[in-house]
C-alpha atoms as a PDB file:
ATOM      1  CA  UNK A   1     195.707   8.531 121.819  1.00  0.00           C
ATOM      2  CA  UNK A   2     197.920   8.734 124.752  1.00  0.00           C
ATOM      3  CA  UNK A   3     197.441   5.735 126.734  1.00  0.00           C
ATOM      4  CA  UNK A   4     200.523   6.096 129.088  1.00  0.00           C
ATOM      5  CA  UNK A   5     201.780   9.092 131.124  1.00  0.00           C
ATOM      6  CA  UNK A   6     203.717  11.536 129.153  1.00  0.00           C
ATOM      7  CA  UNK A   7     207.502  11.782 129.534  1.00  0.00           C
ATOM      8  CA  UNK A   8     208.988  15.595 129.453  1.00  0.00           C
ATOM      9  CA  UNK A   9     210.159  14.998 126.555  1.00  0.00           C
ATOM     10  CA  UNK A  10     206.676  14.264 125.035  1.00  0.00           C
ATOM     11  CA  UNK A  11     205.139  17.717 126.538  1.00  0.00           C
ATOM     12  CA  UNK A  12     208.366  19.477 125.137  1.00  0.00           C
ATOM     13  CA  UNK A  13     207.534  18.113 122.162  1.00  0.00           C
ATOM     14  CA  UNK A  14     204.033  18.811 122.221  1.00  0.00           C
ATOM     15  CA  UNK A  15     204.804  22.688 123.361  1.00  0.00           C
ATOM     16  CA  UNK A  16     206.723  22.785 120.115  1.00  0.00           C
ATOM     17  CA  UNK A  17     204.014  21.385 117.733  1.00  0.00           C
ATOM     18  CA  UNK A  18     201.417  23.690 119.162  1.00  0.00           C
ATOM     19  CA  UNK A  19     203.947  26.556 118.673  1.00  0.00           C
ATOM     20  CA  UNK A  20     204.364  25.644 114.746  1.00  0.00           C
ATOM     21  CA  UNK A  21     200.789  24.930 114.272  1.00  0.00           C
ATOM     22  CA  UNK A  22     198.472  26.493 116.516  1.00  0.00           C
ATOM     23  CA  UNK A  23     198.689  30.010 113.924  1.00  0.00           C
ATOM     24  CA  UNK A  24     197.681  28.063 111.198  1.00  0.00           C
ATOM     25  CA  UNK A  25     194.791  26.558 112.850  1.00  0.00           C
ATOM     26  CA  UNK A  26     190.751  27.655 112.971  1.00  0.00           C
ATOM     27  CA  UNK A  27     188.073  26.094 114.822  1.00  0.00           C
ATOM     28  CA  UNK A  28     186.704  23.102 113.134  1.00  0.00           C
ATOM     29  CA  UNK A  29     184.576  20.409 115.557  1.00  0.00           C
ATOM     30  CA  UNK A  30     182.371  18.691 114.290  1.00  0.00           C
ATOM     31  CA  UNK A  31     178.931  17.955 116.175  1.00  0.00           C
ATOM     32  CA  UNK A  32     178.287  14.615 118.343  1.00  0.00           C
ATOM     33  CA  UNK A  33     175.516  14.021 115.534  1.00  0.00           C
ATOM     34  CA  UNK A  34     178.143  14.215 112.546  1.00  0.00           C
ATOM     35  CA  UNK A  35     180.780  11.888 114.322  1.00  0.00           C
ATOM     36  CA  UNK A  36     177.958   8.967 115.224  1.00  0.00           C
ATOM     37  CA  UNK A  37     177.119   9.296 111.493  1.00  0.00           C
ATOM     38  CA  UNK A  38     180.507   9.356 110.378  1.00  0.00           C
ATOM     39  CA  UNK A  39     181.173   6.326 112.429  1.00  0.00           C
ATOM     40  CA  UNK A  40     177.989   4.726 111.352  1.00  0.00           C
ATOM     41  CA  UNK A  41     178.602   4.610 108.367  1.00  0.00           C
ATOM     42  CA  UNK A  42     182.230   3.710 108.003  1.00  0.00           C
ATOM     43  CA  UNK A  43     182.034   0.810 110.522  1.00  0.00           C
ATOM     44  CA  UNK A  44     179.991  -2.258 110.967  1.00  0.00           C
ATOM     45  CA  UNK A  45     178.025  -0.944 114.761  1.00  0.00           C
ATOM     46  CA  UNK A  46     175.548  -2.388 117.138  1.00  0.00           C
ATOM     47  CA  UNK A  47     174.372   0.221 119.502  1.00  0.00           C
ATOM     48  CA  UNK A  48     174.335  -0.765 123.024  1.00  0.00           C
ATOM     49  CA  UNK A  49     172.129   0.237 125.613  1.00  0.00           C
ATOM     50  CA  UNK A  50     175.058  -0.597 129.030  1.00  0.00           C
ATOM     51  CA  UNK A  51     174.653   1.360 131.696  1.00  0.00           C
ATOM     52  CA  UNK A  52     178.070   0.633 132.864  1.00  0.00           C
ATOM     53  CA  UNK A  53     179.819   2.149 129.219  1.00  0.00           C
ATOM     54  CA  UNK A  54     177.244   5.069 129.446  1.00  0.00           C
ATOM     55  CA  UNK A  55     178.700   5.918 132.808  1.00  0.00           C
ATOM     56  CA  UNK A  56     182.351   5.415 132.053  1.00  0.00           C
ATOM     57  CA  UNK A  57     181.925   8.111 129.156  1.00  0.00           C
ATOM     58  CA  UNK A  58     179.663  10.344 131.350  1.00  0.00           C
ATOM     59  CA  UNK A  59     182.095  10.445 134.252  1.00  0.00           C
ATOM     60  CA  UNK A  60     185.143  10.884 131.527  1.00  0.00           C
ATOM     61  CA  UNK A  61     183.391  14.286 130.642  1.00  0.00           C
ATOM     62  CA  UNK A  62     181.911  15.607 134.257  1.00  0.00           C
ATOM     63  CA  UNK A  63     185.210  14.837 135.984  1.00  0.00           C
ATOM     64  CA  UNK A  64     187.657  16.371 133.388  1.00  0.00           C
ATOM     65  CA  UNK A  65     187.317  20.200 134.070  1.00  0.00           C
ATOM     66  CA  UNK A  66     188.055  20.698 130.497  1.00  0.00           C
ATOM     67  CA  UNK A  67     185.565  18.545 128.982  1.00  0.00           C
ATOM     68  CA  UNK A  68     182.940  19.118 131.813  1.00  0.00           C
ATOM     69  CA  UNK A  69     182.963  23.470 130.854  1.00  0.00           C
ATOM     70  CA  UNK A  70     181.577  22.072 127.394  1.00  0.00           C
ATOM     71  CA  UNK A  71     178.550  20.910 129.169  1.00  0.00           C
ATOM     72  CA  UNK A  72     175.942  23.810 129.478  1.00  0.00           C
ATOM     73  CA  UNK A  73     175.020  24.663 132.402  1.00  0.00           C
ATOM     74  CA  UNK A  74     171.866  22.303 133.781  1.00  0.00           C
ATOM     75  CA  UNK A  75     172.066  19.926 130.825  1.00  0.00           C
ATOM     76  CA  UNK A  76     172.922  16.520 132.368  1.00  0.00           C
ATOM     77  CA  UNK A  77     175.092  14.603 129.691  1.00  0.00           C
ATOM     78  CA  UNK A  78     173.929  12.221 127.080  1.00  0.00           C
ATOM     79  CA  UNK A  79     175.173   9.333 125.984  1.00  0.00           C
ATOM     80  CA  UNK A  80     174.987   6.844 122.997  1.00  0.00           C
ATOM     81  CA  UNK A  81     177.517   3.521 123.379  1.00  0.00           C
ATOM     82  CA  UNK A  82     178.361   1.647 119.672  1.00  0.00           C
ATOM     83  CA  UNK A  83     180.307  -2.015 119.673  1.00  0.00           C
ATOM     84  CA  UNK A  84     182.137  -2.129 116.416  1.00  0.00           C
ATOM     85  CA  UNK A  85     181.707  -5.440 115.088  1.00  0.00           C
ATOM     86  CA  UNK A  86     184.615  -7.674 113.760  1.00  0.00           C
ATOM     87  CA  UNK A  87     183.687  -7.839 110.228  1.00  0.00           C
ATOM     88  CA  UNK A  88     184.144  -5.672 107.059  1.00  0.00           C
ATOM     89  CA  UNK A  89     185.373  -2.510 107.573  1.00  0.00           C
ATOM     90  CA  UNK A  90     185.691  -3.154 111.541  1.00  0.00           C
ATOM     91  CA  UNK A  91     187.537  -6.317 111.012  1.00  0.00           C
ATOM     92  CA  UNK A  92     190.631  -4.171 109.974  1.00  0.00           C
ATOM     93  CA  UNK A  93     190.423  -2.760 113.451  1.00  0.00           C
ATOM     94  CA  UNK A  94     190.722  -5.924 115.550  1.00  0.00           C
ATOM     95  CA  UNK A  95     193.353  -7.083 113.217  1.00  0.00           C
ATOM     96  CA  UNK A  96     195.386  -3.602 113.859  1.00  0.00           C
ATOM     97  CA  UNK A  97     194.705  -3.765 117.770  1.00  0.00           C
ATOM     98  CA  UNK A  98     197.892  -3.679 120.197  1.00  0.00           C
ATOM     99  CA  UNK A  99     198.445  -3.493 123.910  1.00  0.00           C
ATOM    100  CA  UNK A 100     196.809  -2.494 125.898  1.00  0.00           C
ATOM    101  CA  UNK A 101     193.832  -3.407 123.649  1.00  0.00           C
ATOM    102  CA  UNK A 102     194.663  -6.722 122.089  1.00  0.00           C
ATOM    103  CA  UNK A 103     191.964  -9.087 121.931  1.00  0.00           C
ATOM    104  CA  UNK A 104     189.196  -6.371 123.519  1.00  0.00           C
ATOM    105  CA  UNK A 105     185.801  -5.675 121.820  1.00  0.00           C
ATOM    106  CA  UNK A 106     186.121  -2.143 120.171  1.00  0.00           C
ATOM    107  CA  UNK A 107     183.168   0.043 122.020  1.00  0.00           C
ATOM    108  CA  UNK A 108     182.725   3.704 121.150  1.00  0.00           C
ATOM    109  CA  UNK A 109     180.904   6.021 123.440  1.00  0.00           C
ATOM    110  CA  UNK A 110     179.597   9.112 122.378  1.00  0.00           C
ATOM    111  CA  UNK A 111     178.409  12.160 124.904  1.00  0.00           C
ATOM    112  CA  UNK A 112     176.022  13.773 122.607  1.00  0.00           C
ATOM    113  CA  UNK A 113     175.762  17.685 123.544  1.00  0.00           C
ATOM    114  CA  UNK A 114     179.478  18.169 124.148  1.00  0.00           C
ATOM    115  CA  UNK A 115     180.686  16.088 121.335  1.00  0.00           C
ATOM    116  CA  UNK A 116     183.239  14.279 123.654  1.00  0.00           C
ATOM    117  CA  UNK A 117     183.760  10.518 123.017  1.00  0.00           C
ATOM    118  CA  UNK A 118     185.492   7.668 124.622  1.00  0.00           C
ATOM    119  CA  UNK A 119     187.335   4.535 122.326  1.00  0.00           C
ATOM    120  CA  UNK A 120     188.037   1.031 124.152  1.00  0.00           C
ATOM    121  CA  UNK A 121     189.626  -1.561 122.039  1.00  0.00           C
ATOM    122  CA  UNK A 122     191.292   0.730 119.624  1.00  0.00           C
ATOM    123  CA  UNK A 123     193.637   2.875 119.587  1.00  0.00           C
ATOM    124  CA  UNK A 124     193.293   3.827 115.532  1.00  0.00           C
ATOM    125  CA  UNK A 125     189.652   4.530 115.594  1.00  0.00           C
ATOM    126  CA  UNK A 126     190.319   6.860 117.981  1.00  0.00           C
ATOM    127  CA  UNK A 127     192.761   8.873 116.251  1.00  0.00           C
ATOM    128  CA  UNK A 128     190.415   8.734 113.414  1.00  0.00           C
ATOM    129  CA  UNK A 129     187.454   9.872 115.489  1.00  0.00           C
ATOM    130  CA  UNK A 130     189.812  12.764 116.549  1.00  0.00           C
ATOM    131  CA  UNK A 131     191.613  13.809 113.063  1.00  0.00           C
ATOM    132  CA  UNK A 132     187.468  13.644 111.615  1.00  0.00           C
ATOM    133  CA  UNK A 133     185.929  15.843 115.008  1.00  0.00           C
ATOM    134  CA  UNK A 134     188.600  18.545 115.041  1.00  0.00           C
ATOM    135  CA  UNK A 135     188.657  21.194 117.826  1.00  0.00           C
ATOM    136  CA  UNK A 136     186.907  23.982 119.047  1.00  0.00           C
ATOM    137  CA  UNK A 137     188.171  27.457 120.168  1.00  0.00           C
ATOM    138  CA  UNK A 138     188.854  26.209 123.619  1.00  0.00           C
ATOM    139  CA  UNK A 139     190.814  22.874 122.696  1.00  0.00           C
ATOM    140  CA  UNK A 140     192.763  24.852 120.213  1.00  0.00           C
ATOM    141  CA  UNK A 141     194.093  26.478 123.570  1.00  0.00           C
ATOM    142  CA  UNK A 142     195.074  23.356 124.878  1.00  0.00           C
ATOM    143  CA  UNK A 143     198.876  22.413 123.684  1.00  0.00           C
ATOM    144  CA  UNK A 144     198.087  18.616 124.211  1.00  0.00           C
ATOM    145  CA  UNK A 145     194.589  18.781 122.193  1.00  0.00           C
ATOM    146  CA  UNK A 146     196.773  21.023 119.096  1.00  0.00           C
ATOM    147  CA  UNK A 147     199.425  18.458 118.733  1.00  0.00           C
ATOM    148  CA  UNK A 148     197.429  15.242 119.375  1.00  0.00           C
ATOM    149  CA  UNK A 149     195.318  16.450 116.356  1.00  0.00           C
ATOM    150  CA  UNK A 150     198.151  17.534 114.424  1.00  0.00           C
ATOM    151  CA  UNK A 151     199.542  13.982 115.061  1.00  0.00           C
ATOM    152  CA  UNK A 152     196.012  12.081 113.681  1.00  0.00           C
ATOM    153  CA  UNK A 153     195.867  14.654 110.947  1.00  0.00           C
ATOM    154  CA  UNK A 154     199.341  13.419 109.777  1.00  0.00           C
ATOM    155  CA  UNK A 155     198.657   9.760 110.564  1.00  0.00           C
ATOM    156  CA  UNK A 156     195.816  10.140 108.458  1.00  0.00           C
ATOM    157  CA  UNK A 157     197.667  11.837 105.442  1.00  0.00           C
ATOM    158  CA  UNK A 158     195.418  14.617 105.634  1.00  0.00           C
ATOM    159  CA  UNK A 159     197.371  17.145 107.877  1.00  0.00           C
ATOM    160  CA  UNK A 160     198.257  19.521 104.565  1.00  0.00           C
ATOM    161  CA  UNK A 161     194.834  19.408 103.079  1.00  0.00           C
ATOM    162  CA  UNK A 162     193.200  20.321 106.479  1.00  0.00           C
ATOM    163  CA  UNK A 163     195.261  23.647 107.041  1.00  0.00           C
ATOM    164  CA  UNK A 164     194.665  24.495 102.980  1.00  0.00           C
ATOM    165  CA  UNK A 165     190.846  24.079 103.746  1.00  0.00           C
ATOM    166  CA  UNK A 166     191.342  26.496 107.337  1.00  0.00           C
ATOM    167  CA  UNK A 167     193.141  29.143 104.997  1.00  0.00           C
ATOM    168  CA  UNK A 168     190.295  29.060 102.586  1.00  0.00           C
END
């Protein structure tokens, strides 16, 4: 999750993951449905009906041109908006947050047709989110979206197993 703005050195070094791992990637995203199960069932969730989240991850998809062309044509965008509670599994999370999240509730918004979610509170769940969604023809494009997944496949330890799985 970038969360500041990237130094050359970052998009140099981003140019040069894609390079090394773009061939050896396929399309792999996973639908909106499988990720709000997937995080269902991992975390502890209350889902929240707040206008104010559902717009914050509406407007994150509509005014990014990238994520906005995933949106058909006509279909207006919709949204589901979890809390992660800070017990059990979640409880991990809050006790992993850093700046600029520390001390935030962990909220997840989902868009539901384009797959494209937002994580406050959290910078780990949303690598995981990320690494478990994988990318689509388009994002595997995108030089940013190939290393940024790359980088929460290897976080997650399962960077090698991925690619096996994508050679078949």
């Amino acid at each position: 999750m970038q969360t500041t703005k990237p130094t050359r050195e970052q998009i140099e070094g981003w140019k040069a993951t894609f390079a090394a791992y773009r061939p050896r990637l396929r399309p792999n995203r996973k639908t909106a449905e499988a990720l709000t199960a997937t995080l269902r069932a991992r975390y502890p969730v209350v889902e929240m009906d707040d206008e104010g989240w559902k717009q914050v991850v509406i407007q994150n998809v509509t005014m990014n041109p990238f994520s906005a062309e995933k949106l058909p044509a006509g279909q207006a965008p919709d949204v589901v908006v979890f809390r992660i509670r800070n017990e059990g599994a979640g409880e991990v999370l809050y006790e992993r947050q850093r700046e600029p999240f520390l001390g935030l509730p962990i909220t997840v918004g989902v868009e539901r047709v384009t797959g494209e979610f937002h994580v406050e509170g959290s910078a780990d769940l949303w690598d995981e989110l990320f690494a478990f969604r994988g990318l689509d023809a388009a994002d595997l494009e995108n030089f940013y979206l190939v290393a940024e997944y790359v980088g929460c496949l290897e976080k997650a330890g399962t960077l090698e197993a991925t690619l096996a799985a994508m050679r078949g």
